[in-house]
Protein backbone atom coordinates (compact mmCIF):
# COMPACT_ATOMS: atom_id res chain seq x y z
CA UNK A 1 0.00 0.00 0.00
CA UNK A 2 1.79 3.44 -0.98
CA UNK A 3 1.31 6.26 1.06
CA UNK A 4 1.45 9.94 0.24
CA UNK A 5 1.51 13.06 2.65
CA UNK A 6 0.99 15.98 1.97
CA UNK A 7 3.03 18.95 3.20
CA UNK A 8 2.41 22.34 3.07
CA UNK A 9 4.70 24.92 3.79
CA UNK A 10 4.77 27.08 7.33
CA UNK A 11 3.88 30.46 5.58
CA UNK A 12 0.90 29.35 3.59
CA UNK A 13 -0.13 27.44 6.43
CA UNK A 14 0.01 30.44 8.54
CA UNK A 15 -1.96 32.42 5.72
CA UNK A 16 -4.90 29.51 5.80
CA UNK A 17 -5.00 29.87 9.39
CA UNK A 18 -5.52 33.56 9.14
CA UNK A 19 -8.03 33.17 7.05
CA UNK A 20 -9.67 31.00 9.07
CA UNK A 21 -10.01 33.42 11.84
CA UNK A 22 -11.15 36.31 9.52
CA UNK A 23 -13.88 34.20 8.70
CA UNK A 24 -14.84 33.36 12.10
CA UNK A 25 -14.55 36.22 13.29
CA UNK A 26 -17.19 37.62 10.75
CA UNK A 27 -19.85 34.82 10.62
CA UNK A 28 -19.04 35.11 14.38
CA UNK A 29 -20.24 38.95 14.21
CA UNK A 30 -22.78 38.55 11.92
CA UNK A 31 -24.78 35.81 13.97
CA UNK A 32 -24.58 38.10 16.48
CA UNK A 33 -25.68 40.87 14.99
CA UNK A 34 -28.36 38.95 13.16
CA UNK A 35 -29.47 38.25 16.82
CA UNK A 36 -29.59 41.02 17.70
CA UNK A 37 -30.80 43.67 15.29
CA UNK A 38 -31.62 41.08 12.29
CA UNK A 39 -29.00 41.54 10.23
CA UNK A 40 -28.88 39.47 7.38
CA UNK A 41 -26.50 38.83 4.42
CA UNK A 42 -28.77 40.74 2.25
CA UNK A 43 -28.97 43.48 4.63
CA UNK A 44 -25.03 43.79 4.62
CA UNK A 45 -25.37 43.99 0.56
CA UNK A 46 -27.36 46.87 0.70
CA UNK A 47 -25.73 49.09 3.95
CA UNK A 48 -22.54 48.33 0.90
CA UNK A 49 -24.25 49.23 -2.07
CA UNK A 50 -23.71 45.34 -3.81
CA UNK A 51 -25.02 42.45 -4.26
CA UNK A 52 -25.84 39.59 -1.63
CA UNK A 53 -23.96 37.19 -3.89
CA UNK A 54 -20.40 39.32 -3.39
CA UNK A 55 -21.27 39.04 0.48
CA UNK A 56 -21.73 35.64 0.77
CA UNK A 57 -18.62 34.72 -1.83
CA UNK A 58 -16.66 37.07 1.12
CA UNK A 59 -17.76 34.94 4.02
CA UNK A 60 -17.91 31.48 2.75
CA UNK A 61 -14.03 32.03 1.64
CA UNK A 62 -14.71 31.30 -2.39
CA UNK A 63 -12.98 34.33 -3.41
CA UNK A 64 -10.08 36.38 -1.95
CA UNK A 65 -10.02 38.72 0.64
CA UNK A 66 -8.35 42.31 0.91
CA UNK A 67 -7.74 44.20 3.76
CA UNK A 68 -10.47 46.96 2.23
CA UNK A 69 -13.25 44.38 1.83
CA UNK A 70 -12.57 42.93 5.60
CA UNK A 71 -13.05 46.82 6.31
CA UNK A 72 -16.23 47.04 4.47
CA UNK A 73 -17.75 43.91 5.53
CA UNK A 74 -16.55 45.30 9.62
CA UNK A 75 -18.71 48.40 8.56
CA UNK A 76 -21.54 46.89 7.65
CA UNK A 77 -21.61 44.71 10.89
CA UNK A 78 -21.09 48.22 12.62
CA UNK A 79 -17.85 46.12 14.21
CA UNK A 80 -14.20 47.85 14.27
CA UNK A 81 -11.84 45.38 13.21
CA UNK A 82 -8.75 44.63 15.90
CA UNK A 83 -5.97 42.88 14.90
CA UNK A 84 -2.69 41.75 17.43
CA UNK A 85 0.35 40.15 16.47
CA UNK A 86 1.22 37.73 19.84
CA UNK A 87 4.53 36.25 20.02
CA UNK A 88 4.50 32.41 18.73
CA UNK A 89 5.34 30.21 21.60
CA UNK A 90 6.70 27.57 19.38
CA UNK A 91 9.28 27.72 16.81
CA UNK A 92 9.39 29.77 13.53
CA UNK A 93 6.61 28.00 11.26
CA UNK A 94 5.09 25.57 13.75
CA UNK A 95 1.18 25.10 14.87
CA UNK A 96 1.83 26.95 18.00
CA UNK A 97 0.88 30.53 18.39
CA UNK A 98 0.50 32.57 22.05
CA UNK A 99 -2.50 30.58 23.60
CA UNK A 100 -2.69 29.07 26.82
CA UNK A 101 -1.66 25.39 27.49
CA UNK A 102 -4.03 22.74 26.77
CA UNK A 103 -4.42 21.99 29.97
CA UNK A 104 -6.00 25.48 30.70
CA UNK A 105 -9.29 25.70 30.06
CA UNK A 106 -10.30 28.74 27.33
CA UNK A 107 -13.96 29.82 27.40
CA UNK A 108 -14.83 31.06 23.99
CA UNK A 109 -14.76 34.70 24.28
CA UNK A 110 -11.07 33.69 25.42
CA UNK A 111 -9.91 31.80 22.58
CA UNK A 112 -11.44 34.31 19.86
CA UNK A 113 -9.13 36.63 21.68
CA UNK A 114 -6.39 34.77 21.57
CA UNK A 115 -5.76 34.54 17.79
CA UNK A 116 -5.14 37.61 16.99
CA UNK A 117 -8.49 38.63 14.56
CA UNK A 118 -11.31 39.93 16.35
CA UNK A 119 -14.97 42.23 15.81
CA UNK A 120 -15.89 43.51 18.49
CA UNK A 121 -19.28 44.81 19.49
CA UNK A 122 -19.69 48.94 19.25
CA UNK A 123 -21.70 49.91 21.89
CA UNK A 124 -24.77 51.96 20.72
């Protein structure tokens, strides 16, 4: 039986993994906001002046990202966008970034925090 694996290199894993957290972070907002004043993906569209189509490409990840559309997107959540850049507590290029231990137990407001992409509420 042959066996493959597949690697991927440290710096595009570490751009996936941003990603990842930009995304969160907004579907994170949005259900929030959605609660809470009944935002919807539509309702994003319009506060932008586009279609619900370019929203939803946006937060599902099918097409790319710039810095200006995370800005947008922030806007129409009414959400500023905070980023941090924690030291790595593992070596150049590894999985580890500047979270707790395992062993510590993270509620989820914690570990949102601690990746280094958040939206935060604005208060009204």
């Amino acid at each position: 039986m042959t066996s493959s694996s597949l690697s991927v290199p440290a710096r595009r894993r570490t751009y996936v993994r941003m990603l990842g957290e930009i995304r969160h972070a907004l579907l994170t907002a949005l259900a929030e906001e959605a609660a809470g004043r009944g935002l919807t993906k539509a309702g994003m569209a319009r506060e932008l002046g586009c279609d619900k189509s370019f929203v939803t490409r946006k937060l599902e990840g099918t097409s790319n990202m710039t810095l200006e559309t995370l800005a947008d997107l922030a806007f129409a959540l009414n959400r500023p966008v905070k980023v941090s850049l924690p030291a790595r507590t593992g070596s150049l290029g590894s999985n580890s970034t500047a979270v707790p231990a395992a062993d510590v137990p993270l509620d989820k407001a914690a570990w949102i925090g601690a990746t280094g992409i958040s939206l935060t509420s604005v208060a009204t």
